[in-house]
C-alpha atoms as a PDB file:
ATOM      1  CA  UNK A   1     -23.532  33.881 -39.123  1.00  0.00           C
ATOM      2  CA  UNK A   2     -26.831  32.768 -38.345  1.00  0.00           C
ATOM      3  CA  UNK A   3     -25.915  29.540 -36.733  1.00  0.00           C
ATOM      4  CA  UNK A   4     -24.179  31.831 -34.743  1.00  0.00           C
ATOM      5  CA  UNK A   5     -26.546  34.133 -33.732  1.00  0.00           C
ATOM      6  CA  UNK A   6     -28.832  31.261 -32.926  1.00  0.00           C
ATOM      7  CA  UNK A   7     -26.776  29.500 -30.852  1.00  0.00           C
ATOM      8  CA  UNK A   8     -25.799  32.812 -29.121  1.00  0.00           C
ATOM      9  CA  UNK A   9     -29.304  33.682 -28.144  1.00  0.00           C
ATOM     10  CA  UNK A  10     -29.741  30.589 -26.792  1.00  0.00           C
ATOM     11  CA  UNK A  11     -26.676  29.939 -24.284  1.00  0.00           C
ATOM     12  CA  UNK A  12     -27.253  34.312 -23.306  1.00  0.00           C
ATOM     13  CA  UNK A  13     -31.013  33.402 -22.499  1.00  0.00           C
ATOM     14  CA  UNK A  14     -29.990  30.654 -20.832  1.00  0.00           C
ATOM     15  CA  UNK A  15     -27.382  32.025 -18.744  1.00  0.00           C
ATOM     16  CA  UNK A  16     -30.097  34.270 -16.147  1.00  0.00           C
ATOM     17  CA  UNK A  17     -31.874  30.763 -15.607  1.00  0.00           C
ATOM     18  CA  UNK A  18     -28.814  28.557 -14.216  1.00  0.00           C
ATOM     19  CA  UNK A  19     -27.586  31.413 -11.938  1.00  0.00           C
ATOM     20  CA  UNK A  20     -30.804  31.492 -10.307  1.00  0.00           C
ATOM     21  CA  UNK A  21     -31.273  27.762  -9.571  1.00  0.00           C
ATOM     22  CA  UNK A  22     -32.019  24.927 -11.768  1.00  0.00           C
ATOM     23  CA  UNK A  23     -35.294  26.225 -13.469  1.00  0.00           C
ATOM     24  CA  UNK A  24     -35.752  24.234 -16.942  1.00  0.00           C
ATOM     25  CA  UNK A  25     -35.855  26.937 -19.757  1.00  0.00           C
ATOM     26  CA  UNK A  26     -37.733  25.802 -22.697  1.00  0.00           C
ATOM     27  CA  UNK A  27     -36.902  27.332 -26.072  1.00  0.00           C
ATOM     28  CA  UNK A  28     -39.958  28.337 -28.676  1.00  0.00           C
ATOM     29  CA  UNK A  29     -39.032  28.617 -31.822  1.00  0.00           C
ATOM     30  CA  UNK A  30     -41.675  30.475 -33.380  1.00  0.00           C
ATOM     31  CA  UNK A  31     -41.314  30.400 -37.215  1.00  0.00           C
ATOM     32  CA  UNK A  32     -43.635  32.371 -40.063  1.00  0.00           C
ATOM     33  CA  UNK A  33     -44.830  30.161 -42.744  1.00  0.00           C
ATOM     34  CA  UNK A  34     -42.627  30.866 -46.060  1.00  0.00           C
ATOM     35  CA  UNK A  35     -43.292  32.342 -49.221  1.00  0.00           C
ATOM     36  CA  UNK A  36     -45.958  30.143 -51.100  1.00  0.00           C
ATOM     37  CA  UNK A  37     -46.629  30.563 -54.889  1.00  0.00           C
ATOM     38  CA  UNK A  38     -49.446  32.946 -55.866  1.00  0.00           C
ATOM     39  CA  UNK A  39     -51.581  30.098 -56.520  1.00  0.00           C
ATOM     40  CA  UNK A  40     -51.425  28.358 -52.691  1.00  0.00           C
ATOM     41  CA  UNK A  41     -52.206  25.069 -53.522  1.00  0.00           C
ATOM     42  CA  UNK A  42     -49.238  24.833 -55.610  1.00  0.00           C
ATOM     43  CA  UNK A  43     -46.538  25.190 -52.498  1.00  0.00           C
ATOM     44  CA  UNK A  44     -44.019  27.209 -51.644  1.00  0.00           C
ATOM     45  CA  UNK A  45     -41.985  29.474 -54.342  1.00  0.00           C
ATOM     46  CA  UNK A  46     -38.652  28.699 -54.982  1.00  0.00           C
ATOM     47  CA  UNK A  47     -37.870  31.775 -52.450  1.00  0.00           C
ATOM     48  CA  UNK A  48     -40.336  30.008 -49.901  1.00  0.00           C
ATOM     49  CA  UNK A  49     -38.477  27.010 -50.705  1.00  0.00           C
ATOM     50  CA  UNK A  50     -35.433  28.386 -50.020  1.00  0.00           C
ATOM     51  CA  UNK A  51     -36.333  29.588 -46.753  1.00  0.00           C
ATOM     52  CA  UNK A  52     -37.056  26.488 -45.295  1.00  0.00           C
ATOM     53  CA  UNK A  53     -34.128  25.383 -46.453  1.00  0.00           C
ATOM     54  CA  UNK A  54     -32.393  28.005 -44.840  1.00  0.00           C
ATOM     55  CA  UNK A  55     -34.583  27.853 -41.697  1.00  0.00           C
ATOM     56  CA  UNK A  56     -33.491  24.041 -41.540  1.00  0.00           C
ATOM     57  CA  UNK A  57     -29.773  24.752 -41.947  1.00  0.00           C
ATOM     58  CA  UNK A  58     -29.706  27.385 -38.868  1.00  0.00           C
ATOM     59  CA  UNK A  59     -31.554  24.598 -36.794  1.00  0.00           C
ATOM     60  CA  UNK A  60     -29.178  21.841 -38.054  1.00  0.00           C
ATOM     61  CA  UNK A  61     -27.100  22.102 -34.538  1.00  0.00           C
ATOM     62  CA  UNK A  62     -29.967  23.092 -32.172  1.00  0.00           C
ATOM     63  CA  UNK A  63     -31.852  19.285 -31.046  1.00  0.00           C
ATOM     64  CA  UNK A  64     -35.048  19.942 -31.426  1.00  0.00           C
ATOM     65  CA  UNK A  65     -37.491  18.062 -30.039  1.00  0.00           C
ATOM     66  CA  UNK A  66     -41.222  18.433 -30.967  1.00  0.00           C
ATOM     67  CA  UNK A  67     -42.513  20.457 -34.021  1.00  0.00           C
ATOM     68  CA  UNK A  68     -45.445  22.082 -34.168  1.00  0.00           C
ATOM     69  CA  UNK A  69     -47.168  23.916 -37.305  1.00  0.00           C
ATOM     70  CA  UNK A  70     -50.696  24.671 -37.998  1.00  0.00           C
ATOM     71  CA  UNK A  71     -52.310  22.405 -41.124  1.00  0.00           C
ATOM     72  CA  UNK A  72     -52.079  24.615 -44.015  1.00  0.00           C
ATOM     73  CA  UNK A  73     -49.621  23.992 -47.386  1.00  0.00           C
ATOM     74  CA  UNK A  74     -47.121  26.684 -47.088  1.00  0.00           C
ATOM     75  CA  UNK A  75     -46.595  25.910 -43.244  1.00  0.00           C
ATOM     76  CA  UNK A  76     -45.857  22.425 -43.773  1.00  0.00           C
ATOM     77  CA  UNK A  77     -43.471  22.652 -46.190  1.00  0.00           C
ATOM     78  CA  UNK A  78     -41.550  24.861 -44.046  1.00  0.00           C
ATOM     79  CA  UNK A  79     -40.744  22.652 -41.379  1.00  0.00           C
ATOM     80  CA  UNK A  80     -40.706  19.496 -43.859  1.00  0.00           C
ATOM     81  CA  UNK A  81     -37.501  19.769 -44.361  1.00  0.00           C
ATOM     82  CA  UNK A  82     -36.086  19.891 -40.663  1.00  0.00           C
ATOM     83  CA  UNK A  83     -39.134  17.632 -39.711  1.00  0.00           C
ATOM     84  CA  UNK A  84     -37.146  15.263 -42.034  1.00  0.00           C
ATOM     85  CA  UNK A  85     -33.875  15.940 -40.793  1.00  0.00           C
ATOM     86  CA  UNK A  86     -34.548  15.124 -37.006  1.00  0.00           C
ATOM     87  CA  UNK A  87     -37.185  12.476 -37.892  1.00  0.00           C
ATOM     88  CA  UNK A  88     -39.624  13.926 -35.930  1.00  0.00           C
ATOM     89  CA  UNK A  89     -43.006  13.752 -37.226  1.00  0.00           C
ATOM     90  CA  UNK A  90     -45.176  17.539 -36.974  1.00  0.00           C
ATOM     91  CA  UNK A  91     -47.643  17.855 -34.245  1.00  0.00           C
ATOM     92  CA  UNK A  92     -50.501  20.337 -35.962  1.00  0.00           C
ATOM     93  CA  UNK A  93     -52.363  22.671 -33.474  1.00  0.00           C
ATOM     94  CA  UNK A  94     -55.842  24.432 -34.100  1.00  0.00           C
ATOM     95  CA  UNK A  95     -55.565  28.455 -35.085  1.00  0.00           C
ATOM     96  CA  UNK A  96     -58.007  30.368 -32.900  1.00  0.00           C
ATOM     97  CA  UNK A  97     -59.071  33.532 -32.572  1.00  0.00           C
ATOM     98  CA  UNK A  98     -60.238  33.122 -29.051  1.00  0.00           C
ATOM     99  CA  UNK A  99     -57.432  34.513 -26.897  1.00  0.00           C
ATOM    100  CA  UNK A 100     -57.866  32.005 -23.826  1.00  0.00           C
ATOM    101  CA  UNK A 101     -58.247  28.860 -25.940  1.00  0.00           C
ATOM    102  CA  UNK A 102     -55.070  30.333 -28.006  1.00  0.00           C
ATOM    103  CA  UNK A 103     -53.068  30.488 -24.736  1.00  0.00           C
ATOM    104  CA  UNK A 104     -54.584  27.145 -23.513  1.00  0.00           C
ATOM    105  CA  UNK A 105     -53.045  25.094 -26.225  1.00  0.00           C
ATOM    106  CA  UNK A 106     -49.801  27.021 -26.136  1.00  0.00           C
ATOM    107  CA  UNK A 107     -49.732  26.602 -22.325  1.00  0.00           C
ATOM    108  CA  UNK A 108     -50.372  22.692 -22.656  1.00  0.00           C
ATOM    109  CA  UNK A 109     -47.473  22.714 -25.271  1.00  0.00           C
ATOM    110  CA  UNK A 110     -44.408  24.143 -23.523  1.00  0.00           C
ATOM    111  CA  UNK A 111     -45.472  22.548 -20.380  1.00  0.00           C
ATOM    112  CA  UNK A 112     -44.713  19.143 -22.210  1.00  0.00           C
ATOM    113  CA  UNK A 113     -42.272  20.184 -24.001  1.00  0.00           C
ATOM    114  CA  UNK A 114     -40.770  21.861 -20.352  1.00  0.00           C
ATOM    115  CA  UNK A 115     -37.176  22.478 -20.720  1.00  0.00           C
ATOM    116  CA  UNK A 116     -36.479  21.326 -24.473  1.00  0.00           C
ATOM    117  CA  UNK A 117     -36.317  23.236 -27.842  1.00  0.00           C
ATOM    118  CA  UNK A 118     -39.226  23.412 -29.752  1.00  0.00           C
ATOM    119  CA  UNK A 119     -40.502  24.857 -32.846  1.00  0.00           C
ATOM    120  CA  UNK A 120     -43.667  26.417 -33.724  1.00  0.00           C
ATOM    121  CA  UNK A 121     -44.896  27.200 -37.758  1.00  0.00           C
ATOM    122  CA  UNK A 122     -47.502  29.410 -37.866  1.00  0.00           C
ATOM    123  CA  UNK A 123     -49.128  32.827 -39.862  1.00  0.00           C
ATOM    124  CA  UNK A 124     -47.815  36.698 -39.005  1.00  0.00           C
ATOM    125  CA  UNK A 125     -51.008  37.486 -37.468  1.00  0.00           C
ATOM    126  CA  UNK A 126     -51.073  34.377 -34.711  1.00  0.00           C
ATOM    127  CA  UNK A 127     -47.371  34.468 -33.955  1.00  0.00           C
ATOM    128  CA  UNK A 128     -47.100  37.359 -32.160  1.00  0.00           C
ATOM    129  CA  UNK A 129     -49.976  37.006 -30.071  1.00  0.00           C
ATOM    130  CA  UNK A 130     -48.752  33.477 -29.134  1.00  0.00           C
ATOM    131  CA  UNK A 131     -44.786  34.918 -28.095  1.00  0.00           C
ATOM    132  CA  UNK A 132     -46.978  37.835 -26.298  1.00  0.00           C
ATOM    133  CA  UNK A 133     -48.862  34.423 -24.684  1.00  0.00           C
ATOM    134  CA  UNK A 134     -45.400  33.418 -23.152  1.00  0.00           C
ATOM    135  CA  UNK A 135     -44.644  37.058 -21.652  1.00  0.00           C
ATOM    136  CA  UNK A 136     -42.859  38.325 -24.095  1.00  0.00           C
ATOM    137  CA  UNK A 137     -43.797  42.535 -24.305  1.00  0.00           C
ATOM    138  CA  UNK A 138     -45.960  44.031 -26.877  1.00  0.00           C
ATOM    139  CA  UNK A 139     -43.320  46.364 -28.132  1.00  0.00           C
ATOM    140  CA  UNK A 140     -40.736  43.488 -28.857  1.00  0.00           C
ATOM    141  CA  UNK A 141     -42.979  41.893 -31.374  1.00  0.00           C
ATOM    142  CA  UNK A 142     -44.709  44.611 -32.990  1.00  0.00           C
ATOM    143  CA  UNK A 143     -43.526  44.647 -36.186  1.00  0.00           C
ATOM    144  CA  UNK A 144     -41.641  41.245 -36.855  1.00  0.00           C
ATOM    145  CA  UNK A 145     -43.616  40.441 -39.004  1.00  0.00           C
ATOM    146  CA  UNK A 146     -44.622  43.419 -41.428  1.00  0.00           C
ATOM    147  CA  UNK A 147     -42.652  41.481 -44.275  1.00  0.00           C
ATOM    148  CA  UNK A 148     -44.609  38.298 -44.162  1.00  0.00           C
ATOM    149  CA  UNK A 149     -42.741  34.929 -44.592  1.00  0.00           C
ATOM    150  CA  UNK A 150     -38.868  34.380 -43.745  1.00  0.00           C
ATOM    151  CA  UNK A 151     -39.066  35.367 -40.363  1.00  0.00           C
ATOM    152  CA  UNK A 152     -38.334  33.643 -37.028  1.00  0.00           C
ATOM    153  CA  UNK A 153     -38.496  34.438 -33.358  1.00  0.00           C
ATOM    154  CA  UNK A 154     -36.612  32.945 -30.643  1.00  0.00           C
ATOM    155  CA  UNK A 155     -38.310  33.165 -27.414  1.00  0.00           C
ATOM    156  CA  UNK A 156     -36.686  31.491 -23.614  1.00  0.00           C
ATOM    157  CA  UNK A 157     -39.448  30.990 -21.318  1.00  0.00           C
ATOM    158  CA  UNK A 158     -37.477  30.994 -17.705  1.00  0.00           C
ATOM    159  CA  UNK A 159     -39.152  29.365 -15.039  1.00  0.00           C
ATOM    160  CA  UNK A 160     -40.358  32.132 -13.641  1.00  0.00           C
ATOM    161  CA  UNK A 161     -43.233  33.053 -16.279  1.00  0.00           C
ATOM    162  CA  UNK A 162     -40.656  35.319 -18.082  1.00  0.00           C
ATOM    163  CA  UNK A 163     -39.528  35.566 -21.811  1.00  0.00           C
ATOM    164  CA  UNK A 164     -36.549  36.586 -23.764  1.00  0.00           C
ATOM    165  CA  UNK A 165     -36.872  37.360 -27.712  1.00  0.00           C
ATOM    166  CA  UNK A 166     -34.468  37.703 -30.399  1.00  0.00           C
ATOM    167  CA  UNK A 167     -36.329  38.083 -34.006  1.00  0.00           C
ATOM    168  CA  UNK A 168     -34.285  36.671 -36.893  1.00  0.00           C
ATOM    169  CA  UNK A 169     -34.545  36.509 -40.879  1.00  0.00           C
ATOM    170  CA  UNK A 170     -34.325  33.983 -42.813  1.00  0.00           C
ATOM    171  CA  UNK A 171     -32.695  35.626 -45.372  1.00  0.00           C
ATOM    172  CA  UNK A 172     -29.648  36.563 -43.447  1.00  0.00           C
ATOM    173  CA  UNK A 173     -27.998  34.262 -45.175  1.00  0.00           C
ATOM    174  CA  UNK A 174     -28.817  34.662 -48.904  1.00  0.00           C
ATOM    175  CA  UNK A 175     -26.537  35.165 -51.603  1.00  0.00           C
ATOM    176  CA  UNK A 176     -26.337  38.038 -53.567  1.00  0.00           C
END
């Protein structure tokens, strides 16, 4: 169901940008870091764990092509397990506070990344000002992530400086 829903968002956001000409969209993956233990040198809980695993099985499909994450414990260990499925080796990006250096490095990253899928690993409070970076509105990113880790956000940028988001769990998928 996930796999679903991912792949869904992708070909809908998609669809605007081929019937207006052949603008590249590039896909941002923007993921939260999982669950770590309460101790956060010691990794990711088994939960955390488990959502990287998930996170990693709803990207299995999607070719990635670059992954970014910040350099802190619990963030890479989330995308360790999809940087090891596509091979790709994690490109870590500075955490600012500073607003134009923020959307500087961002900028500089879907430009070379223009017209692939890409994901970015991050904290709840950086995310959404980076997917609000891209154009995406305020109000759509609010509150995705008032439950901390497990989260994801899918964000199109079209070619002409607008965004599409669709927020996702990681936990869609868990068994009861």
């Amino acid at each position: 169901m996930l796999k679903t829903a991912i792949l869904a968002t992708l070909l809908a956001a998609a669809i605007p940008a081929f019937a207006t000409g052949p603008e590249k969209v590039t896909t941002v993956i923007f993921v939260n870091a999982a669950e770590e233990e309460a101790t956060p040198s010691a990794g990711l809980s088994t939960e955390g764990q488990d959502q990287a695993r998930m996170f990693t099985e709803a990207l299995r499909h999607i070719d990635v092509a670059a992954i970014y994450t910040i350099y802190q414990n619990k963030a890479v260990q989330t995308v360790g397990p999809l940087s090891e499925l596509r091979q790709l080796h994690p490109v870590y990006y500075w955490v600012t506070r500073d607003s134009e250096t923020r959307e500087c490095v961002l900028d500089c990253i879907v430009k070379k990344n223009k017209g692939k899928t890409i994901v970015i690993c991050g904290n709840p409070e950086n995310i959404p000002a980076m997917a609000r970076s891209l154009g995406v509105r305020a109000k759509a990113v609010k509150t995705l992530y008032d439950k901390g880790s497990g989260q994801f956000l899918i964000v199109q940028v079209l070619g002409n400086n607008t965004a599409v988001a669709q927020k996702l769990n990681m936990n869609i998928q868990k068994k009861v």
